[in-house]
C-alpha atoms as a PDB file:
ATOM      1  CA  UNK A   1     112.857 119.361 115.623  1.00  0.00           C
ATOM      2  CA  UNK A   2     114.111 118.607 111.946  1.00  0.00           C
ATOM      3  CA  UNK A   3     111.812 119.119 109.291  1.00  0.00           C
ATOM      4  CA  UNK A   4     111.804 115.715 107.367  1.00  0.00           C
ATOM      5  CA  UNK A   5     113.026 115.332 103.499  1.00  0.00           C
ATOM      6  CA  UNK A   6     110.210 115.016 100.818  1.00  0.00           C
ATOM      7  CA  UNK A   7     110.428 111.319  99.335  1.00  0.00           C
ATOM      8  CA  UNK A   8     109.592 111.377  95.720  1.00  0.00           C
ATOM      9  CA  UNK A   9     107.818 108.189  94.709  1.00  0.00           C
ATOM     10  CA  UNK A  10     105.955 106.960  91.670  1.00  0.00           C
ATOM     11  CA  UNK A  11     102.118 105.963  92.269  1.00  0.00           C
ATOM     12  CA  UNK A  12     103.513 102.397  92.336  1.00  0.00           C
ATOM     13  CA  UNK A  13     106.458 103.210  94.043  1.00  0.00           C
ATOM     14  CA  UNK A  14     104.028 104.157  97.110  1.00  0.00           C
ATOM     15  CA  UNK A  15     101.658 101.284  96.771  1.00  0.00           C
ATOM     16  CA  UNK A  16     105.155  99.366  97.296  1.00  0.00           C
ATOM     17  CA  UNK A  17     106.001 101.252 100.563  1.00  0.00           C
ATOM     18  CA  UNK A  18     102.236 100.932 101.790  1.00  0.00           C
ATOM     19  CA  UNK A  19     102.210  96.930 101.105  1.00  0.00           C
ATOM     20  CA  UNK A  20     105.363  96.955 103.314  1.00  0.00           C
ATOM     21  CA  UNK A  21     104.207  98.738 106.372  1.00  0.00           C
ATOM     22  CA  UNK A  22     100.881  97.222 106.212  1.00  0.00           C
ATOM     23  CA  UNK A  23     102.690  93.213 106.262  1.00  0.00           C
ATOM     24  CA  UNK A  24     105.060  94.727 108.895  1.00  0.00           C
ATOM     25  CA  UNK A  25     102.181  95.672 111.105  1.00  0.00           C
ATOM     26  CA  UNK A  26      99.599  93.100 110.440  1.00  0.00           C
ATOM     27  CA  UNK A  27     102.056  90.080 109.891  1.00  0.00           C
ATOM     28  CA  UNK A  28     105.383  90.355 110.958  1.00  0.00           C
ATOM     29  CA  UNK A  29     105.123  92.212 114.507  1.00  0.00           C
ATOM     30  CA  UNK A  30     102.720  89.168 115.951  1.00  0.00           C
ATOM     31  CA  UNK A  31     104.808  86.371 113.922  1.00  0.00           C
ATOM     32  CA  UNK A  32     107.859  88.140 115.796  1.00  0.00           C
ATOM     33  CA  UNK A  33     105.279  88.478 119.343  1.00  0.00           C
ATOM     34  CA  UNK A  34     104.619  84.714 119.119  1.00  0.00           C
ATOM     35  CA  UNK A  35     108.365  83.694 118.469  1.00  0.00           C
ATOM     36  CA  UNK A  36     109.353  85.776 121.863  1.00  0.00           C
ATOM     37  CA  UNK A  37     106.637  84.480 123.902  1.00  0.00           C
ATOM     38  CA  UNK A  38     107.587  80.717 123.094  1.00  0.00           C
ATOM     39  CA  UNK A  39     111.218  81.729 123.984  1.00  0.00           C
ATOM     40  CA  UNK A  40     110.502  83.123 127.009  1.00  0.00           C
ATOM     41  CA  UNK A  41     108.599  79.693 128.129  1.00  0.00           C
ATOM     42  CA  UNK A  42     111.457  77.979 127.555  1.00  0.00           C
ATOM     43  CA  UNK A  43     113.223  79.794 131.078  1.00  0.00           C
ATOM     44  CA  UNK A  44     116.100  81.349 131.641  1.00  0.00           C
ATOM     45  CA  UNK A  45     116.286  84.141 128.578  1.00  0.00           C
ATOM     46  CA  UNK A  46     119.670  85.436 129.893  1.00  0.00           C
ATOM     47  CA  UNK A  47     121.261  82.915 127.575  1.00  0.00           C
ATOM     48  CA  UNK A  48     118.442  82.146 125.386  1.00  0.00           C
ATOM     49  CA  UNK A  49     120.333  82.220 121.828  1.00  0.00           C
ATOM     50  CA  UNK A  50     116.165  82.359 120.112  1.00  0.00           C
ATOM     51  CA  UNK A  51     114.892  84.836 122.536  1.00  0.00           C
ATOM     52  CA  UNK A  52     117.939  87.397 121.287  1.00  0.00           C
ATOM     53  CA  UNK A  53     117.401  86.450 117.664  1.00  0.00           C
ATOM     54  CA  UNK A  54     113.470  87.406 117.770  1.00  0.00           C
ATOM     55  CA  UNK A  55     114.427  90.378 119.825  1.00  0.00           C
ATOM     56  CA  UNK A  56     116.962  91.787 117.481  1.00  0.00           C
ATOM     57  CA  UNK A  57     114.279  90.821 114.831  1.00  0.00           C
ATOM     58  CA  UNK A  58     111.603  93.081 116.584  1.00  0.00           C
ATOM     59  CA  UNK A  59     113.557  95.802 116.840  1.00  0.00           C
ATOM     60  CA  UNK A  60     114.895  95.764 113.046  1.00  0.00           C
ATOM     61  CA  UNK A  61     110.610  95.515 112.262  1.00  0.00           C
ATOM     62  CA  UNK A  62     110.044  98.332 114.507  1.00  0.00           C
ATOM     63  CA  UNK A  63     112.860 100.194 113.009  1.00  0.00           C
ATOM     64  CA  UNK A  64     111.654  99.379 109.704  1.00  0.00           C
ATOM     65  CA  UNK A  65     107.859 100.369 110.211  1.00  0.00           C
ATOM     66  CA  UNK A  66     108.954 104.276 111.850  1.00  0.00           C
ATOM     67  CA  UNK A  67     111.048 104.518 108.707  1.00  0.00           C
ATOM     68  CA  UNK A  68     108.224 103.647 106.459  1.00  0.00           C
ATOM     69  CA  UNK A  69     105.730 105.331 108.299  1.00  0.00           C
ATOM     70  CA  UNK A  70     108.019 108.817 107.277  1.00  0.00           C
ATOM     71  CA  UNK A  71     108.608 107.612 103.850  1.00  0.00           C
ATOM     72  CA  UNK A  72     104.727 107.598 103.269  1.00  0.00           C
ATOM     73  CA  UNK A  73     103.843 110.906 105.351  1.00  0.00           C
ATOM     74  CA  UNK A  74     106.434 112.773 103.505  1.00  0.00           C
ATOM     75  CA  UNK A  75     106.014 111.109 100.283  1.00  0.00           C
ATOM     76  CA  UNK A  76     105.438 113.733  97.273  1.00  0.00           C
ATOM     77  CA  UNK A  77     103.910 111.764  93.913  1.00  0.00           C
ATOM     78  CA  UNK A  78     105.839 111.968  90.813  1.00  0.00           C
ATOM     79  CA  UNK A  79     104.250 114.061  88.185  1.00  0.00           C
ATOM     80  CA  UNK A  80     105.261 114.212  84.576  1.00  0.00           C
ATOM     81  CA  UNK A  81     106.016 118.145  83.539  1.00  0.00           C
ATOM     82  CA  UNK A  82     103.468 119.192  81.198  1.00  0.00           C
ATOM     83  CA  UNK A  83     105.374 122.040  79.542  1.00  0.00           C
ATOM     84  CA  UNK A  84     108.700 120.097  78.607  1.00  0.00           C
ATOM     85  CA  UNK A  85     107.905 116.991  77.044  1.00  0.00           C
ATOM     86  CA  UNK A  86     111.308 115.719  75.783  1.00  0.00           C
ATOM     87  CA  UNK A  87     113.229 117.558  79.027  1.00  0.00           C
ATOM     88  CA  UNK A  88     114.719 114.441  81.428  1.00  0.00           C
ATOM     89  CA  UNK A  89     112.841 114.601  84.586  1.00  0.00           C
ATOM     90  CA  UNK A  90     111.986 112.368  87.263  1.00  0.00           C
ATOM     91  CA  UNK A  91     109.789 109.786  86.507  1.00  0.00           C
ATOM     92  CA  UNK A  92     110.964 109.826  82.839  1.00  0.00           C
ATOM     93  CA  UNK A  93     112.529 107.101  80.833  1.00  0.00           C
ATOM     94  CA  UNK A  94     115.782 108.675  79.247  1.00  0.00           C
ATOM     95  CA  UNK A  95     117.788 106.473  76.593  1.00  0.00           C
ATOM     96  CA  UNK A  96     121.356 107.564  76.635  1.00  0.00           C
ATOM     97  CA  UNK A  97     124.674 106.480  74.329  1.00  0.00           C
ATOM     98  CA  UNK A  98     128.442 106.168  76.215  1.00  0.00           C
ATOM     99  CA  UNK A  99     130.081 107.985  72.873  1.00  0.00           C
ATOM    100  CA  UNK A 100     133.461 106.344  73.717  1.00  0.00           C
ATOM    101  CA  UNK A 101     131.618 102.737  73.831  1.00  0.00           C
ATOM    102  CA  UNK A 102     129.186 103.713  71.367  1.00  0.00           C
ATOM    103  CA  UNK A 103     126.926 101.769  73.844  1.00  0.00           C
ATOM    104  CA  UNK A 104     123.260 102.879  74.896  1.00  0.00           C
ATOM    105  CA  UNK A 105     121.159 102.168  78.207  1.00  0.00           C
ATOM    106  CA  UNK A 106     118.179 103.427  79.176  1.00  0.00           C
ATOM    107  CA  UNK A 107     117.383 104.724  82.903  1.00  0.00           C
ATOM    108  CA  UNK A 108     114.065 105.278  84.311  1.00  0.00           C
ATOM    109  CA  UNK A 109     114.843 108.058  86.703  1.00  0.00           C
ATOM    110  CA  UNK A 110     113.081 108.044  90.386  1.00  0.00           C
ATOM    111  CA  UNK A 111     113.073 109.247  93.588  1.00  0.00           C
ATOM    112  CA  UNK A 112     115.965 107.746  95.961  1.00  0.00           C
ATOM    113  CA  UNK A 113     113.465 105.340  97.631  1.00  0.00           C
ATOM    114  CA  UNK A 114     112.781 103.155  94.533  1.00  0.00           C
ATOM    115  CA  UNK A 115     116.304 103.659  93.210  1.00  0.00           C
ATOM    116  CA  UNK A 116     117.596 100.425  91.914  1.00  0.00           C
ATOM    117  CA  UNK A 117     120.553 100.337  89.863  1.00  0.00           C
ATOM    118  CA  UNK A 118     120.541  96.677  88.843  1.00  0.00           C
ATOM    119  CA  UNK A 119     117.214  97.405  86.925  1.00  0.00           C
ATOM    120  CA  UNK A 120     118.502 100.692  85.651  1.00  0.00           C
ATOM    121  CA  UNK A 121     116.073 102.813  88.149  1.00  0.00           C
ATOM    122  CA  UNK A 122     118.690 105.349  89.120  1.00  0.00           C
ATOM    123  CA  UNK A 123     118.201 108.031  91.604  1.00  0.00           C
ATOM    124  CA  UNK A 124     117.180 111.710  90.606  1.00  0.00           C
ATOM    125  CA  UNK A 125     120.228 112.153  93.688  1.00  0.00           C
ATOM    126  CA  UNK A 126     122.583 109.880  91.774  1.00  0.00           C
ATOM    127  CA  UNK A 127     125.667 111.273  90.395  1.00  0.00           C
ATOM    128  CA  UNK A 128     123.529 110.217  86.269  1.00  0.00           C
ATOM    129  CA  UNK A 129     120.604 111.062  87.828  1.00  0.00           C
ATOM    130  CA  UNK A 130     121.654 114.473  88.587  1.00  0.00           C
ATOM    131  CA  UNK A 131     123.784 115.242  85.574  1.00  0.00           C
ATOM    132  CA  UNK A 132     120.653 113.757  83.288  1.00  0.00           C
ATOM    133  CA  UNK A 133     117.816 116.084  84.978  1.00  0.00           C
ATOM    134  CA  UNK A 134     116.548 119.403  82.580  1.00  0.00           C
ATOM    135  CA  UNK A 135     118.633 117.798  79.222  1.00  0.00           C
ATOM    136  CA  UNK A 136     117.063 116.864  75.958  1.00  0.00           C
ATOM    137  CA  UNK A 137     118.036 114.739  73.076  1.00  0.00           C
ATOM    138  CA  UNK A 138     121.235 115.088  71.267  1.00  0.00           C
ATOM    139  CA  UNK A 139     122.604 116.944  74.839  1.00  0.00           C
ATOM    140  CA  UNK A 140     125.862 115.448  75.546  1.00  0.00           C
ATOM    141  CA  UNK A 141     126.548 115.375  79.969  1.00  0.00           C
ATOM    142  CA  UNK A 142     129.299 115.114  81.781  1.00  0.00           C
ATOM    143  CA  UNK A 143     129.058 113.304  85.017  1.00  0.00           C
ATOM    144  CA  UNK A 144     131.018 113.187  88.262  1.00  0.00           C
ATOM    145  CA  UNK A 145     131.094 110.002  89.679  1.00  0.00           C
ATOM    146  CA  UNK A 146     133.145 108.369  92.468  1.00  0.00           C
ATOM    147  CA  UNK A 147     135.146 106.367  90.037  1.00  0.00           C
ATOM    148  CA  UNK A 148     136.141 109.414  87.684  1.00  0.00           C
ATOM    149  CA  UNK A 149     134.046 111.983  85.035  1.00  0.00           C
ATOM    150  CA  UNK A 150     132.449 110.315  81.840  1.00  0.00           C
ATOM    151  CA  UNK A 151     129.856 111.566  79.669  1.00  0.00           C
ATOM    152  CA  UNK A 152     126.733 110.438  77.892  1.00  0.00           C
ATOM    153  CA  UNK A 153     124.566 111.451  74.848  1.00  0.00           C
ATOM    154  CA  UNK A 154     120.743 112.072  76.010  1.00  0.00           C
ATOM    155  CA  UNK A 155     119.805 109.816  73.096  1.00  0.00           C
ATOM    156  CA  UNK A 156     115.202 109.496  73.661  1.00  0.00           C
ATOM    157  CA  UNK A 157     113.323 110.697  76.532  1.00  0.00           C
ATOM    158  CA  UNK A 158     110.085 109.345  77.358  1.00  0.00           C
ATOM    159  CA  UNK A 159     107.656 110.468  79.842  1.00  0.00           C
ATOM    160  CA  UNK A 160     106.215 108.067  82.287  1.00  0.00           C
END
């Protein structure tokens, strides 16, 4: 028996997951129940393109709802540090500078389950994420990333 990974999440970040499962459940299975049932009174399911379809869909819901399910049971809340208030940590808000571009970005760093690059939510896992974690202001990192090693200045941290 494997002992599951914590999940760090955000207060929010967990309300998300729990809005999920609970539509899954509540919504989704019987929408999914109802589409099989009216597939199955149309006769012969063997080649019943609809009855596959809903099927496939049940099992990707089921799927989905075991996966949540362990996402919320292992789920550990983020909690600001109290001791190190300008230290990057997960859940904070970290303002950083690409020297060479003399461009600046600022991540909110999370737990992988609310990671979202597009909005700049990157992973505490990520390769920034990672190199980011326990620096302060005016620290310059150096991070490993698929594509090659780059660094950034740790311009403002802000707690969450």
């Amino acid at each position: 028996m494997s002992v599951d990974k914590e999940v760090l999440l955000s207060p929010e970040g967990l309300k998300k997951l729990e809005d999920e499962l609970e539509t899954l459940k509540n919504v989704r299975r019987g929408e999914v129940a109802e589409r099989i049932r009216q597939a199955r009174e149309l006769g012969d399911i063997s080649e019943n393109s609809e009855y596959e379809d809903a099927k496939n869909e049940q099992a990707f819901i089921e799927g989905r709802i075991l996966t949540l399910e362990r996402m919320i049971r292992n789920a550990v809340l983020i909690e600001m540090p109290k001791g190190k208030p300008h230290e990057v940590a997960v859940g904070a808000q970290v303002t950083v500078e690409d020297p060479e571009l003399g461009q600046s970005v600022t991540y909110t760093i999370v737990g992988s389950a609310e990671a979202d690059p597009e909005a700049n939510r990157v992973s505490n896992e990520s390769p920034v994420g990672r190199a980011l974690l326990g620096h302060k202001p005016g620290d310059e990192v150096s991070v490993s990333a698929p594509g090659g090693t780059f660094k950034l200045k740790v311009v403002a941290v802000k707690k969450g």
